[in-house]
N, C-alpha and C. Protein backbone atom coordinates (compact mmCIF):
# COMPACT_ATOMS: atom_id res chain seq x y z
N UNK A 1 142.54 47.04 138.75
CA UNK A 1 141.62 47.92 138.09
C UNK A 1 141.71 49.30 138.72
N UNK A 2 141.65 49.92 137.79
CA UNK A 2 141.92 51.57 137.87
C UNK A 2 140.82 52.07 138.45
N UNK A 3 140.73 53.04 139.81
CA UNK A 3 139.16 53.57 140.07
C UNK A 3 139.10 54.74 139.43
N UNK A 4 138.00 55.28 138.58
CA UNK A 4 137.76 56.66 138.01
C UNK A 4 137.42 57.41 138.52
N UNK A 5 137.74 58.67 138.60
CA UNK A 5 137.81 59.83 139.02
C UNK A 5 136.00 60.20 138.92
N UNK A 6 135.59 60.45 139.86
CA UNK A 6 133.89 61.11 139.48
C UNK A 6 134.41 62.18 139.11
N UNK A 7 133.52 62.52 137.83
CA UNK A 7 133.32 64.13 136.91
C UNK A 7 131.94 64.86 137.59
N UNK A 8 132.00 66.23 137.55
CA UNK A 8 131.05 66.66 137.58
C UNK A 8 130.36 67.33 136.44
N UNK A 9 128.94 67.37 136.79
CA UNK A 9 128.51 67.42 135.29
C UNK A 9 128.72 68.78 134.85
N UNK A 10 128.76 69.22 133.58
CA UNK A 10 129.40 70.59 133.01
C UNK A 10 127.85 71.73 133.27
N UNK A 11 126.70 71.26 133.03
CA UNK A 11 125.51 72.17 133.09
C UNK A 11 124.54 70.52 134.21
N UNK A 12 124.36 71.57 134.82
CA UNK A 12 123.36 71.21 135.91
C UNK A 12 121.73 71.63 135.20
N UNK A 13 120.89 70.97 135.36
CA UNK A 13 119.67 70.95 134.97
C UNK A 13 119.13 71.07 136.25
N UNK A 14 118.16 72.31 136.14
CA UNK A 14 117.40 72.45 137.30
C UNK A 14 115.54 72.36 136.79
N UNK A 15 114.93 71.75 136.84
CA UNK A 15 113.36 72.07 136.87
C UNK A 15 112.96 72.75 137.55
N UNK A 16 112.26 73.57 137.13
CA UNK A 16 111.15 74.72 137.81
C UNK A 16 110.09 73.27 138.71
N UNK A 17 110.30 73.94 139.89
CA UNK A 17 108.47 72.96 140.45
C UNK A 17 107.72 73.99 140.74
N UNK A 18 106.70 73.37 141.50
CA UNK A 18 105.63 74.05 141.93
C UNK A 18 106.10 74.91 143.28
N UNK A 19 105.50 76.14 143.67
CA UNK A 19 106.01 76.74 144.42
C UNK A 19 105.49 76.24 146.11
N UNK A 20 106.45 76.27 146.75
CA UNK A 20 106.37 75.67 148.20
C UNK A 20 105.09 76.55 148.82
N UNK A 21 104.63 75.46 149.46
CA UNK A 21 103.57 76.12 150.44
C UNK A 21 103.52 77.34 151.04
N UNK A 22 104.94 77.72 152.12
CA UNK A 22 104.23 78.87 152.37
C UNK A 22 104.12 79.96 151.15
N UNK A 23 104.96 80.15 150.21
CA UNK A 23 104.63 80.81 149.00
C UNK A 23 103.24 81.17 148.30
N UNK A 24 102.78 79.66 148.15
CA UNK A 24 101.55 79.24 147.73
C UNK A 24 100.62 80.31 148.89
N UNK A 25 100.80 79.97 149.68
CA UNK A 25 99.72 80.30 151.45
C UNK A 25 99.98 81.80 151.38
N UNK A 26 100.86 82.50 150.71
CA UNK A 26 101.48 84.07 151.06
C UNK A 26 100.08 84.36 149.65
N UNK A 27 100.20 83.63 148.46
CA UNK A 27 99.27 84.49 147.11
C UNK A 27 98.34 84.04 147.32
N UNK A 28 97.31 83.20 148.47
CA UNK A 28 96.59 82.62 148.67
C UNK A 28 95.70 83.59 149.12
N UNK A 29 96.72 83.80 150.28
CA UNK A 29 96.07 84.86 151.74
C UNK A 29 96.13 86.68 150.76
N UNK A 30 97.16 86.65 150.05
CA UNK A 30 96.36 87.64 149.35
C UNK A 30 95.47 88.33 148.21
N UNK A 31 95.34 86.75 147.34
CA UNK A 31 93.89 86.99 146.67
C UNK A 31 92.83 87.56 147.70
N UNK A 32 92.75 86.63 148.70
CA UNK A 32 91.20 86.75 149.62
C UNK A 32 91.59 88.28 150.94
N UNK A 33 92.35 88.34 150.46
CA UNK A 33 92.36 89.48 150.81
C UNK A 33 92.36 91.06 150.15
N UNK A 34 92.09 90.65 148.90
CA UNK A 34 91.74 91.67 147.82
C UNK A 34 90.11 91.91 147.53
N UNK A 35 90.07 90.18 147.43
CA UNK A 35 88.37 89.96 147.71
C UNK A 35 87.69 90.50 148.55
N UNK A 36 88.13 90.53 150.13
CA UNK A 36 87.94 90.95 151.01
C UNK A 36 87.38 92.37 151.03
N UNK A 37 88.81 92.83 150.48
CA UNK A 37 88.77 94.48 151.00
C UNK A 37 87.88 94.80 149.11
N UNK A 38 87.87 94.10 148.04
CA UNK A 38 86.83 94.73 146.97
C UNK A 38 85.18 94.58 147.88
N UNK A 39 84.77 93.11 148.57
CA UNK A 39 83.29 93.24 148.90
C UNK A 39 83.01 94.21 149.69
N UNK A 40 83.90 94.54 150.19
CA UNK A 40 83.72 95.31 151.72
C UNK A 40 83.15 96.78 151.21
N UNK A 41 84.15 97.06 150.30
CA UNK A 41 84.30 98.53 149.43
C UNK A 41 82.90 98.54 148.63
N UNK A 42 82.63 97.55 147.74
CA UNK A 42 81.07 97.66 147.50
C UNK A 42 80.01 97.81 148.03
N UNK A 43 80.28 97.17 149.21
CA UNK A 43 78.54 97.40 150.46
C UNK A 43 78.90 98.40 150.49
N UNK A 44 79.82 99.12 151.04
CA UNK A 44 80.05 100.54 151.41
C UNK A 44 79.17 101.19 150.36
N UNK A 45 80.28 101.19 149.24
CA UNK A 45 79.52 102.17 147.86
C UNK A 45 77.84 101.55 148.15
N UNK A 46 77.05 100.38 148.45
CA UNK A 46 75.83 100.56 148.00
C UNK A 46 75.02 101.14 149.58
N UNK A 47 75.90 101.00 150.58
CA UNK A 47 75.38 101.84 151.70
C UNK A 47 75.04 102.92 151.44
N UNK A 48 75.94 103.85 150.72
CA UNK A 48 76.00 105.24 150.63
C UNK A 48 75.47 105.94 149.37
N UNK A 49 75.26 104.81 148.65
CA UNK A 49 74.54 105.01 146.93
C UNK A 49 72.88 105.69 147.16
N UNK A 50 72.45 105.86 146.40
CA UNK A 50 71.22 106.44 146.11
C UNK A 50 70.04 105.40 146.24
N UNK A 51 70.17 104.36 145.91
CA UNK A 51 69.01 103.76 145.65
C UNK A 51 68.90 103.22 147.47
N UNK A 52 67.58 103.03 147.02
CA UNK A 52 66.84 102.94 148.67
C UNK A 52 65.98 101.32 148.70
N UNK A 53 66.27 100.49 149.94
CA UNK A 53 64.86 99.38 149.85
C UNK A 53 66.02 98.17 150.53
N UNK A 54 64.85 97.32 149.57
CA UNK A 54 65.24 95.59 150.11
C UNK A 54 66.38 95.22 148.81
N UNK A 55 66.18 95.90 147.85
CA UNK A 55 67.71 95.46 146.72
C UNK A 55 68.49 96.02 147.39
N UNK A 56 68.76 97.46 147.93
CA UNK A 56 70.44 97.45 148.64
C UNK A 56 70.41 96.60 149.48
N UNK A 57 69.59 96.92 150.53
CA UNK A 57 69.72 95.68 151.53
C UNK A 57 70.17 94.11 151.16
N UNK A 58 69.86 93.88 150.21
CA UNK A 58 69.98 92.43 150.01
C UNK A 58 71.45 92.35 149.33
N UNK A 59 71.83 93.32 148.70
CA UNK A 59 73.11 93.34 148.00
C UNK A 59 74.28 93.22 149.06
N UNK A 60 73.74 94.49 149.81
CA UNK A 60 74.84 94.19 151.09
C UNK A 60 74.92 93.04 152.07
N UNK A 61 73.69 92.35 152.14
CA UNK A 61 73.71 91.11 152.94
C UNK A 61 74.88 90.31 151.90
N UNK A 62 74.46 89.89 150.87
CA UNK A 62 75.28 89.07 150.00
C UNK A 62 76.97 89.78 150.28
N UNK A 63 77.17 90.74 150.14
CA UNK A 63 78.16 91.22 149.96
C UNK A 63 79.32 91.12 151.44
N UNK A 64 78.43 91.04 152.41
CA UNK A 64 78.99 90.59 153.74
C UNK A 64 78.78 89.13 153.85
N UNK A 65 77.88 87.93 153.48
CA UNK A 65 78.21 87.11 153.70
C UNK A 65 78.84 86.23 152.81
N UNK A 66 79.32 86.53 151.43
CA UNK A 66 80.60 86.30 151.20
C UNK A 66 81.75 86.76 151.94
N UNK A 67 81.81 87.89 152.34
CA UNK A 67 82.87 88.27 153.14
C UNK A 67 83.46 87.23 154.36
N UNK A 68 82.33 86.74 154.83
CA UNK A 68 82.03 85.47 155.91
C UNK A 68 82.58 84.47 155.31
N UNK A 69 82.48 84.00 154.00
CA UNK A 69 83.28 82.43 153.33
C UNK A 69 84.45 82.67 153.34
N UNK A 70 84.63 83.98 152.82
CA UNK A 70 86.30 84.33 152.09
C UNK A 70 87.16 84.31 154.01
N UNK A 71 86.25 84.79 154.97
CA UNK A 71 87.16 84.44 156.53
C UNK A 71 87.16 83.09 156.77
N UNK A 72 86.54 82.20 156.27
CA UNK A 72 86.81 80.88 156.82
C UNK A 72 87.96 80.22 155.52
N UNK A 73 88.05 80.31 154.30
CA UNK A 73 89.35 80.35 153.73
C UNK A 73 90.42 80.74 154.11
N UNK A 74 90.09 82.11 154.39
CA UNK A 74 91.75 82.72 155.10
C UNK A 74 91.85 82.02 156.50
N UNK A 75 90.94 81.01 157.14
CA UNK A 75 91.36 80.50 158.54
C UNK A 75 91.81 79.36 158.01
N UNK A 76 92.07 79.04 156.75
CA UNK A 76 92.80 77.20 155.93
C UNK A 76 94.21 77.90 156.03
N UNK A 77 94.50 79.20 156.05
CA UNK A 77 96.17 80.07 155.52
C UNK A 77 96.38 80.41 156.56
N UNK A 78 96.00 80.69 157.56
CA UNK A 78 95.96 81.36 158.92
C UNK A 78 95.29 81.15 160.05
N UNK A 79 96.01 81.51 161.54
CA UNK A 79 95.72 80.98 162.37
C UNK A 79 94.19 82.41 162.99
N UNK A 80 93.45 81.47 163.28
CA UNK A 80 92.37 82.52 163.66
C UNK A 80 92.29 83.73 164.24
N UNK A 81 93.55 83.95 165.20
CA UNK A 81 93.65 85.58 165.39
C UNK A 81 94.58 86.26 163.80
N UNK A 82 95.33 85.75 163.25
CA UNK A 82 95.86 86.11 162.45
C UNK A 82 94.53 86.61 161.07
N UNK A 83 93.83 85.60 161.37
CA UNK A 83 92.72 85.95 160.17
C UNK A 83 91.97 86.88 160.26
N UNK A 84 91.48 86.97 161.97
CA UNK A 84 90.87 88.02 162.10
C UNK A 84 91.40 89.59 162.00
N UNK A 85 92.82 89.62 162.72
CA UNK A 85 93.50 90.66 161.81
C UNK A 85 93.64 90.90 160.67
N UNK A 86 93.79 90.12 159.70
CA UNK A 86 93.72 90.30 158.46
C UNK A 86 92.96 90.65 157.68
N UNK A 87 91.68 90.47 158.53
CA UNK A 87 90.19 91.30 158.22
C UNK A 87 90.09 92.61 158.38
N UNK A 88 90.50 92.39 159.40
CA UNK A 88 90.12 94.14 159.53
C UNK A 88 90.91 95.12 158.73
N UNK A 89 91.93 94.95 158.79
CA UNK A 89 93.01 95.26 157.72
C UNK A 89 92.67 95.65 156.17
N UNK A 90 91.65 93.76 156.26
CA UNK A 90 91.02 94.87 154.52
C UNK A 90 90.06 95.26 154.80
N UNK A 91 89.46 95.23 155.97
CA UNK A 91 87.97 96.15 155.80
C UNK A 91 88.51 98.03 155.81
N UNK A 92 89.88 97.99 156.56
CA UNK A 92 89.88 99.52 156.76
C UNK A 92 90.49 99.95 155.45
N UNK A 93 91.04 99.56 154.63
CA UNK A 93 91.89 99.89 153.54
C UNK A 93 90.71 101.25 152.60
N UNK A 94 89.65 100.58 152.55
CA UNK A 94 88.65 101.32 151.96
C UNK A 94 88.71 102.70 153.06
N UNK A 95 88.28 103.04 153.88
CA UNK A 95 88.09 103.87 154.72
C UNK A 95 89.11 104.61 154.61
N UNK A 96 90.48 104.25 154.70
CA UNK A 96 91.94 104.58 154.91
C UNK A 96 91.67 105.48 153.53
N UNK A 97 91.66 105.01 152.34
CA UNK A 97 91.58 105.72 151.51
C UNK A 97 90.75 106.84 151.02
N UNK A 98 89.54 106.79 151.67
CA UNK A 98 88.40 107.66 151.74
C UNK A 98 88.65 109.03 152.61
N UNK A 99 89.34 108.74 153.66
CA UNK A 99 90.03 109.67 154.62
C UNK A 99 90.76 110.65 153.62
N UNK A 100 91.83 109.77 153.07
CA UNK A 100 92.83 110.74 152.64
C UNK A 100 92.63 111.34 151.51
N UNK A 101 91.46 110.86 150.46
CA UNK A 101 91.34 111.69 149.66
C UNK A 101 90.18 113.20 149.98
N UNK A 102 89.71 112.74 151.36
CA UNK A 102 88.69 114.11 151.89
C UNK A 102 89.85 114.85 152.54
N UNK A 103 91.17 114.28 152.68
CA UNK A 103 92.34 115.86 152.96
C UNK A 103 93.03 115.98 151.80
């Protein structure tokens, strides 16, 4: 008996999967880090806004302690000094930009 030659196949079929973790962990860490640096940017704006009392106050409490959930998410993507850098990072982004449009 004759052994046959293996063929290779003419079109290879590839499936799309789901994208690998750290991928996943890279759009993860920067949703909540958009989140981040949008709550941050709002207390600001209601720090500096007009209206006066216990509604800003309370807005900005809310607005920082979400900020507080969204750091213990980014510590599921990252290692705790990494997260905490990553905070600050979006907290200054607002500022960074505030700078440069007053030059």
């Amino acid at each position: 008996m004759k052994k046959r030659k293996k063929r290779k196949p003419l079109v290879q079929l590839v499936l799309p999967t789901a994208p690998t973790t750290p991928e996943r962990n890279q759009s993860d860490v920067a949703r909540l880090m958009a989140e981040i640096t949008a709550h941050y940017e709002s207390a600001q704006w209601a720090l500096s806004g007009h209206t006066v009392g216990v509604s800003q106050h309370a807005f900005i409490t809310r607005r920082m302690e979400h900020i507080g959930i969204l750091h213990e998410e980014l510590e599921k993507h990252l290692t705790p000094e990494e997260a905490a850098k990553a905070m600050i990072e979006a907290m200054e982004k607002p500022d960074e930009a505030k700078e440069s449009e007053d030059t």
